[in-house]
PDB file of N, CA and C in Angstrom:
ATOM      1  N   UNK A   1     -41.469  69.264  66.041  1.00  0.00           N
ATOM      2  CA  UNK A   1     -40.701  70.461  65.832  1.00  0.00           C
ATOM      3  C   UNK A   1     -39.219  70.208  66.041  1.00  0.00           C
ATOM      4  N   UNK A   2     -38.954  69.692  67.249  1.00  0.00           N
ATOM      5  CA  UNK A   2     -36.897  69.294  67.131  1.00  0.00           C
ATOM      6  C   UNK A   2     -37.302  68.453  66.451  1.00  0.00           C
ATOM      7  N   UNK A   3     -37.632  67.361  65.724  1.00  0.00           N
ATOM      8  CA  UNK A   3     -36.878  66.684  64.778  1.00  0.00           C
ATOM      9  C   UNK A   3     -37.146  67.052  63.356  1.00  0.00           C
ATOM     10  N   UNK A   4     -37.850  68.541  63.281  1.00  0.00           N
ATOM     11  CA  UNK A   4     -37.530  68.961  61.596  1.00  0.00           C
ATOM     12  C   UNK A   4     -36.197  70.214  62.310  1.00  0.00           C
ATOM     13  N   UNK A   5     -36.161  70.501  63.338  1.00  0.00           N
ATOM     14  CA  UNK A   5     -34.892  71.124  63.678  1.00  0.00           C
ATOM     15  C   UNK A   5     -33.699  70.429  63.461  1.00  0.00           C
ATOM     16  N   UNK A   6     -33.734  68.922  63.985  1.00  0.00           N
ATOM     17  CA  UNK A   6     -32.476  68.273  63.430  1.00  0.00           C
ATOM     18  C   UNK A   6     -32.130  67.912  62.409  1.00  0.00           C
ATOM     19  N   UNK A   7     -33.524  67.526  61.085  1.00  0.00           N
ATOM     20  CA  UNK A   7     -33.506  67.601  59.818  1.00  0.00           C
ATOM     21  C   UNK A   7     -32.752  68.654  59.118  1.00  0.00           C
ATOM     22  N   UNK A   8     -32.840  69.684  59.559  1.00  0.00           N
ATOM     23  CA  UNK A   8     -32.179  70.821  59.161  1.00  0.00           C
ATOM     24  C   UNK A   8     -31.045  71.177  59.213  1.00  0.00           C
ATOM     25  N   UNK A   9     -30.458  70.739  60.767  1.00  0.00           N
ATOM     26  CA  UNK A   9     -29.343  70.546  61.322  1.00  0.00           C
ATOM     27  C   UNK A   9     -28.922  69.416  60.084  1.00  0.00           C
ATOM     28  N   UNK A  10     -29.157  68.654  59.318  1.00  0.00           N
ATOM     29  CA  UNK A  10     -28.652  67.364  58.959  1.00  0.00           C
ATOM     30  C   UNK A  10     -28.807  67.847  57.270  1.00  0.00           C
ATOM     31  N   UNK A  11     -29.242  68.684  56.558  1.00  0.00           N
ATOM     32  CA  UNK A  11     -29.479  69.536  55.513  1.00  0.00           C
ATOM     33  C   UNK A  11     -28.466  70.168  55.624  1.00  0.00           C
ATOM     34  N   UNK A  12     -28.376  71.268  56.585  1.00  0.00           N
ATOM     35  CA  UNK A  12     -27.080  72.132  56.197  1.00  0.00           C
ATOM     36  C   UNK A  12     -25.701  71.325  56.426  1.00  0.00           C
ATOM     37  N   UNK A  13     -25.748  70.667  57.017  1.00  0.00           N
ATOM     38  CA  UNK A  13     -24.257  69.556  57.037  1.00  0.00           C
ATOM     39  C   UNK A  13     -24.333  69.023  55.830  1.00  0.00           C
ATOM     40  N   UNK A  14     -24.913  68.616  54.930  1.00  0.00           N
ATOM     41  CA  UNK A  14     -24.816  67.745  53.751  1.00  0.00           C
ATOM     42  C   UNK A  14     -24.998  69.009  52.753  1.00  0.00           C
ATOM     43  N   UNK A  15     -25.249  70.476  52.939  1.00  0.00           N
ATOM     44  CA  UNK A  15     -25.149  71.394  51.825  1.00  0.00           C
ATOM     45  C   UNK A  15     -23.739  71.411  51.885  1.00  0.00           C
ATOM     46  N   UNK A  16     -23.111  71.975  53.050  1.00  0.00           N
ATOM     47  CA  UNK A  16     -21.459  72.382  53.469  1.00  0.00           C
ATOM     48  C   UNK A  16     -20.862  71.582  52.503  1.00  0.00           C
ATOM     49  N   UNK A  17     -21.067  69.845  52.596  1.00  0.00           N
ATOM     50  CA  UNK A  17     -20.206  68.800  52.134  1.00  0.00           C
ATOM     51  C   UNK A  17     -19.863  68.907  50.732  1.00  0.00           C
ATOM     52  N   UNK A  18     -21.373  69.183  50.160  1.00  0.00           N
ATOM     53  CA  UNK A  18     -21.169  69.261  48.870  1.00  0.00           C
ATOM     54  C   UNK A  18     -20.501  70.592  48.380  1.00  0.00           C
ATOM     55  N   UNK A  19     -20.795  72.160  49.142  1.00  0.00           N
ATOM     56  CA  UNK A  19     -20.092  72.819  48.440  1.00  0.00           C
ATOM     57  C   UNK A  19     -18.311  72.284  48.743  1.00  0.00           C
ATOM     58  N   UNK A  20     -18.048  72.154  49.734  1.00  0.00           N
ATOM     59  CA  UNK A  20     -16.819  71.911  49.843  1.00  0.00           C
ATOM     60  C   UNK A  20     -16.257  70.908  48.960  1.00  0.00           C
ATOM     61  N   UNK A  21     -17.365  69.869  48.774  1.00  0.00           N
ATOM     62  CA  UNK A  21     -16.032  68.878  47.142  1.00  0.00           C
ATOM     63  C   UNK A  21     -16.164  70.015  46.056  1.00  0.00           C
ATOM     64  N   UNK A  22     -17.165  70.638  45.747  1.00  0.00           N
ATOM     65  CA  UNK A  22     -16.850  71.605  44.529  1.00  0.00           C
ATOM     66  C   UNK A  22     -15.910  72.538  44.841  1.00  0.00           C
ATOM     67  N   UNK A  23     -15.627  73.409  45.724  1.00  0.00           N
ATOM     68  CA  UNK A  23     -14.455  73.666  45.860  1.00  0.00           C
ATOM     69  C   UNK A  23     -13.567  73.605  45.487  1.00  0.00           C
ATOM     70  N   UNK A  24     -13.146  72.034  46.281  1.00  0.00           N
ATOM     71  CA  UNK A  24     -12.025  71.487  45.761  1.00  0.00           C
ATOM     72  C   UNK A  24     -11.374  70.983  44.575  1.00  0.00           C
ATOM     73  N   UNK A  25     -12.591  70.143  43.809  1.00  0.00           N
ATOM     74  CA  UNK A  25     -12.638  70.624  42.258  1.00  0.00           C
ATOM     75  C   UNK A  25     -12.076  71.658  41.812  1.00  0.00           C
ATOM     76  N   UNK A  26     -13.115  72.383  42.213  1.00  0.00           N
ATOM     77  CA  UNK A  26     -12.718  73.687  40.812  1.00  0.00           C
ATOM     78  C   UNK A  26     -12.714  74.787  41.828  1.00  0.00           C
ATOM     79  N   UNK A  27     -11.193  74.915  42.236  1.00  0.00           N
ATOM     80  CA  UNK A  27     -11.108  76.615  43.055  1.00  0.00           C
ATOM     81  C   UNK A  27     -11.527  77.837  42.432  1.00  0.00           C
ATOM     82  N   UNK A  28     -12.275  77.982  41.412  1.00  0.00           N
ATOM     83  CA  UNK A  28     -12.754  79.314  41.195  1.00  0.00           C
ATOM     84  C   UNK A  28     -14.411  79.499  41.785  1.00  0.00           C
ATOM     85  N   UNK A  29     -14.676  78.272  42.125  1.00  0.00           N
ATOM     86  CA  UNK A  29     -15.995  78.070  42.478  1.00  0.00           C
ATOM     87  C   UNK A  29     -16.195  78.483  43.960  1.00  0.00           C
ATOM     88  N   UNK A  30     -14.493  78.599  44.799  1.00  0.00           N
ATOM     89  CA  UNK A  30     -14.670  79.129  46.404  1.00  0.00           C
ATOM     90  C   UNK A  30     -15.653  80.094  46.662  1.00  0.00           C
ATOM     91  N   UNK A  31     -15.424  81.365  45.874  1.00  0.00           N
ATOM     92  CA  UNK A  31     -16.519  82.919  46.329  1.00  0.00           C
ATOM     93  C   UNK A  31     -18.077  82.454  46.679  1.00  0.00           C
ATOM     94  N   UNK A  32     -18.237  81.549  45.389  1.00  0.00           N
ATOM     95  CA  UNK A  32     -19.877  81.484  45.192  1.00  0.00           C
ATOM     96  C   UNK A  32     -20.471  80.429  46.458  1.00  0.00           C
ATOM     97  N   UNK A  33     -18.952  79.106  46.655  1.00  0.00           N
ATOM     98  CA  UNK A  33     -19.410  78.537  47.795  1.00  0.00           C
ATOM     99  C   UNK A  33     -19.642  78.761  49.019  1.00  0.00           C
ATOM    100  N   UNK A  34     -18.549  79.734  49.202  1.00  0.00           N
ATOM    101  CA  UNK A  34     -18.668  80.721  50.722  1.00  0.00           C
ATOM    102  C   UNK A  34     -19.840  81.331  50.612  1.00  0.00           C
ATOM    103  N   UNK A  35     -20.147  82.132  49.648  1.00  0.00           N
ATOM    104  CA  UNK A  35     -21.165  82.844  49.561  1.00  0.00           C
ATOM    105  C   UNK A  35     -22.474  81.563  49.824  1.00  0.00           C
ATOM    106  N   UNK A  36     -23.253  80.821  49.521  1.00  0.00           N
ATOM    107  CA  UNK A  36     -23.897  79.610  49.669  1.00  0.00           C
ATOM    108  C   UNK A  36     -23.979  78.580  51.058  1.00  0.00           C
ATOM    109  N   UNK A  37     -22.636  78.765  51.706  1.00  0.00           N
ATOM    110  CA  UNK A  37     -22.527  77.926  53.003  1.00  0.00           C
ATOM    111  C   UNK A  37     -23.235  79.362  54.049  1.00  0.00           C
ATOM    112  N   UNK A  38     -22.866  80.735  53.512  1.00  0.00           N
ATOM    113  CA  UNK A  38     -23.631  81.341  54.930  1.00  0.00           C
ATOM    114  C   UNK A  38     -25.052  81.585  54.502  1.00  0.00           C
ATOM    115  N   UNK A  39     -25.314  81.557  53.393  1.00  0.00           N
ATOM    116  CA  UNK A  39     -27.017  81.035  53.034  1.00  0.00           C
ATOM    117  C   UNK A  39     -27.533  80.208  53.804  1.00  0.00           C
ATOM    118  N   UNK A  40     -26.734  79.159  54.101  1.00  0.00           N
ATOM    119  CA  UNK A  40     -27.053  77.408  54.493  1.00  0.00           C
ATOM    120  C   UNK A  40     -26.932  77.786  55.845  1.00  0.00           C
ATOM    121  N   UNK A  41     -26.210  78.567  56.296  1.00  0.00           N
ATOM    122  CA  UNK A  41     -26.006  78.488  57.855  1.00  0.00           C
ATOM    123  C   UNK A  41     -27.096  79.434  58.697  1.00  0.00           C
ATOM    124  N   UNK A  42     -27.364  80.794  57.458  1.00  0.00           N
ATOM    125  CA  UNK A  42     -28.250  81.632  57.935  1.00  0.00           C
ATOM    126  C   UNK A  42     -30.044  81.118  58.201  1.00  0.00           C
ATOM    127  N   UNK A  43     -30.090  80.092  56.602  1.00  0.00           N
ATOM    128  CA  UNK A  43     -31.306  79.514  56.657  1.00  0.00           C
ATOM    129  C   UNK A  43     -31.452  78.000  58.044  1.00  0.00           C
ATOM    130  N   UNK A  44     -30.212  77.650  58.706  1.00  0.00           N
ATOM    131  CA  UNK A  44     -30.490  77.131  59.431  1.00  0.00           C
ATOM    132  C   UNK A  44     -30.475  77.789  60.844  1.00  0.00           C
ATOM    133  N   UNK A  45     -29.928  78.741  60.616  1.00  0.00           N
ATOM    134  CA  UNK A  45     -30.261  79.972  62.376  1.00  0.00           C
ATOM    135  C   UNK A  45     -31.663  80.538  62.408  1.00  0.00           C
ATOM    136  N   UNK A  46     -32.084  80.447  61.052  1.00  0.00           N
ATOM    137  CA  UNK A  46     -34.252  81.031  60.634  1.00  0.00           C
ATOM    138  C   UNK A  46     -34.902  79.792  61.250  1.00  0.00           C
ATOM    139  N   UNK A  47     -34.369  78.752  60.936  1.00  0.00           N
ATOM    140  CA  UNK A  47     -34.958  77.567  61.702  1.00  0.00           C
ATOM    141  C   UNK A  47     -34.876  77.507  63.164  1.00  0.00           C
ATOM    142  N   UNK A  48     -33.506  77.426  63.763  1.00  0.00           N
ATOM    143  CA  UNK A  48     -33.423  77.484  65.169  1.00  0.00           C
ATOM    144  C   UNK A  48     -34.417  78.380  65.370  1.00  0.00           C
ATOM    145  N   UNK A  49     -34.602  79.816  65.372  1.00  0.00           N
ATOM    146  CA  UNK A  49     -35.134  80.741  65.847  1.00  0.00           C
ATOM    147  C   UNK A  49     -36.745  80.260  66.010  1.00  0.00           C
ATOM    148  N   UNK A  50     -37.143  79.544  64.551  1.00  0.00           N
ATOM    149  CA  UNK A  50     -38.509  79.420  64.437  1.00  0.00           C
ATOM    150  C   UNK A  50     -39.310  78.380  64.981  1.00  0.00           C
ATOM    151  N   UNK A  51     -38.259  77.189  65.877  1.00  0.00           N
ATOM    152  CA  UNK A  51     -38.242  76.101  66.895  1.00  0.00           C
ATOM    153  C   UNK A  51     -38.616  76.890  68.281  1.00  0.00           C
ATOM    154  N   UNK A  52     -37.263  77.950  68.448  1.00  0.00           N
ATOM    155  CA  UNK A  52     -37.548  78.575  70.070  1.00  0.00           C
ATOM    156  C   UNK A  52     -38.634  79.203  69.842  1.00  0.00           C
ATOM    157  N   UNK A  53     -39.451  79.966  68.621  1.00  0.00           N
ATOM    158  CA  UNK A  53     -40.835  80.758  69.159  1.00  0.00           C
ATOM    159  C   UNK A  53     -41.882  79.079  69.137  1.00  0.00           C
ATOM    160  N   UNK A  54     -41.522  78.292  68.785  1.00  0.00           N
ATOM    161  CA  UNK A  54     -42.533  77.166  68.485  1.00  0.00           C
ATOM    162  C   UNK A  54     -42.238  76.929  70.000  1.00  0.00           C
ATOM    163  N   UNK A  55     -41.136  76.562  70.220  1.00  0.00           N
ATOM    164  CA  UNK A  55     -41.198  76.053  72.149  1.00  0.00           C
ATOM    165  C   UNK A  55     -42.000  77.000  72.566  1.00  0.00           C
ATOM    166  N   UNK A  56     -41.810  78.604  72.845  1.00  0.00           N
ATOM    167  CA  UNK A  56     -42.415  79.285  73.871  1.00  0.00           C
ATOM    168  C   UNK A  56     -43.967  79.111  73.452  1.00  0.00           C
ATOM    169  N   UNK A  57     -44.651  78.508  72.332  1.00  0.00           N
ATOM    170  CA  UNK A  57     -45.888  79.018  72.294  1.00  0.00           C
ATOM    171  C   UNK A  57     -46.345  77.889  72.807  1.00  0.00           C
ATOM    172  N   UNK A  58     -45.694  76.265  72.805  1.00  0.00           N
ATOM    173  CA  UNK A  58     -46.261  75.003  73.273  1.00  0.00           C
ATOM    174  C   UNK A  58     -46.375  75.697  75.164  1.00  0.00           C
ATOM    175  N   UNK A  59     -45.035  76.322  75.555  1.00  0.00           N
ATOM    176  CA  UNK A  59     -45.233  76.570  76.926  1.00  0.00           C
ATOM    177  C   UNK A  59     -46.158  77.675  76.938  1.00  0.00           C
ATOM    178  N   UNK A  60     -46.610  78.521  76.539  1.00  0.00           N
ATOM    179  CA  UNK A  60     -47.631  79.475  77.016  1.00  0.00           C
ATOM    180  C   UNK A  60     -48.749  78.831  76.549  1.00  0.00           C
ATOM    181  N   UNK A  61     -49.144  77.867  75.911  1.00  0.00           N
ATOM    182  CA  UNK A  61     -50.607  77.649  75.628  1.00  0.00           C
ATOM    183  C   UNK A  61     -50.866  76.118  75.664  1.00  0.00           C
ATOM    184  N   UNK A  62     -49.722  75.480  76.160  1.00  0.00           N
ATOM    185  CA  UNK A  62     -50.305  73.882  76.658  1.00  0.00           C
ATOM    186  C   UNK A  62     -49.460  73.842  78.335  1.00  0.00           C
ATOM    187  N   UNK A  63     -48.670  74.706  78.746  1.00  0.00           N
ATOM    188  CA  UNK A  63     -47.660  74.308  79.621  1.00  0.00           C
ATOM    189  C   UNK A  63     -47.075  73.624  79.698  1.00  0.00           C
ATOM    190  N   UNK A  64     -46.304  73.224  78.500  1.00  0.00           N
ATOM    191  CA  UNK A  64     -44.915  72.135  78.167  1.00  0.00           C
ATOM    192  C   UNK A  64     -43.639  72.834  77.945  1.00  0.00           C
ATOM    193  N   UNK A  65     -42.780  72.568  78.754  1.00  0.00           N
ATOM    194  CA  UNK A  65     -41.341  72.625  78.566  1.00  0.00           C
ATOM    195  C   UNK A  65     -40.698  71.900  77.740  1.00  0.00           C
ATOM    196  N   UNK A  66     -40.280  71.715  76.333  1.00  0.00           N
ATOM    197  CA  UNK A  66     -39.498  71.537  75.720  1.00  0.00           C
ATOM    198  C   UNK A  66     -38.220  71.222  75.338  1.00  0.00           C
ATOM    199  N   UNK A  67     -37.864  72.647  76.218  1.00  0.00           N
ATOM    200  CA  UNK A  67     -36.607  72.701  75.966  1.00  0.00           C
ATOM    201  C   UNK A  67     -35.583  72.606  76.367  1.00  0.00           C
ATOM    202  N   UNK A  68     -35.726  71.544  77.342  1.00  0.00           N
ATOM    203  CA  UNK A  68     -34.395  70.430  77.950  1.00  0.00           C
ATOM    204  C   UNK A  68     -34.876  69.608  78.032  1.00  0.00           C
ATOM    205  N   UNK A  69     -35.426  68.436  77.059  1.00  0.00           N
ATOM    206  CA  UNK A  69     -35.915  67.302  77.188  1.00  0.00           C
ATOM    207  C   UNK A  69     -34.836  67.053  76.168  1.00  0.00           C
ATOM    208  N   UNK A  70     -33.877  66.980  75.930  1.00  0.00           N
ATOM    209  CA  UNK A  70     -32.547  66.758  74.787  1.00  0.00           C
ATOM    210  C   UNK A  70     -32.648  65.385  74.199  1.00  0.00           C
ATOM    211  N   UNK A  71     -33.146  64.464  75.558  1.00  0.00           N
ATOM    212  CA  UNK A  71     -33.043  62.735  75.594  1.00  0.00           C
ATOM    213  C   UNK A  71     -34.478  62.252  74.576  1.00  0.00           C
ATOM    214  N   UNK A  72     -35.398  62.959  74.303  1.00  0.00           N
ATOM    215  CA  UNK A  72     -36.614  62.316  73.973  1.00  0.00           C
ATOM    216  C   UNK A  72     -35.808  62.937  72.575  1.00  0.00           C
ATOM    217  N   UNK A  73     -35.112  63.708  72.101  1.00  0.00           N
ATOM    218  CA  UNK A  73     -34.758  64.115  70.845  1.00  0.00           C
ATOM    219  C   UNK A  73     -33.630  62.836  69.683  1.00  0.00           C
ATOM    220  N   UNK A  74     -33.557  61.814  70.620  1.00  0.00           N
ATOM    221  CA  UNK A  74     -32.469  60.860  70.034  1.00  0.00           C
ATOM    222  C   UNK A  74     -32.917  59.690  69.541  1.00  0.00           C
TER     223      UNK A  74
END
């Protein structure tokens, strides 16, 4: 589960990148990219969210804490 969280984390960084060279390209393309990066940011806050109910259910039904083990995540 964190490492399709960091996958994701690593998805929306490489969506940003790309809207931002189009951008820069072609400034009429800004609205639709802004509009698209908080897509990218919203669909990666659906993820966070859907990690923390995945932590609380490993701790209510195996008794594992998760979520400060940061070091096993690297």
């Amino acid at each position: 589960m964190l490492v399709s969280d960091d996958a994701v984390d690593s998805l929306r960084d490489s969506i940003y990148e790309e809207l931002i060279g189009f951008m820069e390209r072609d400034p009429k393309t800004v609205r639709q990219g802004i509009n698209l990066m908080f897509v990218a940011r919203n669909l990666e806050r659906l993820a966070d969210h859907a990690t923390n109910i995945a932590e609380d259910v490993l701790f209510l039904v195996e008794g594992v804490d998760v979520r400060h083990h940061a070091e096993t995540r690297e």
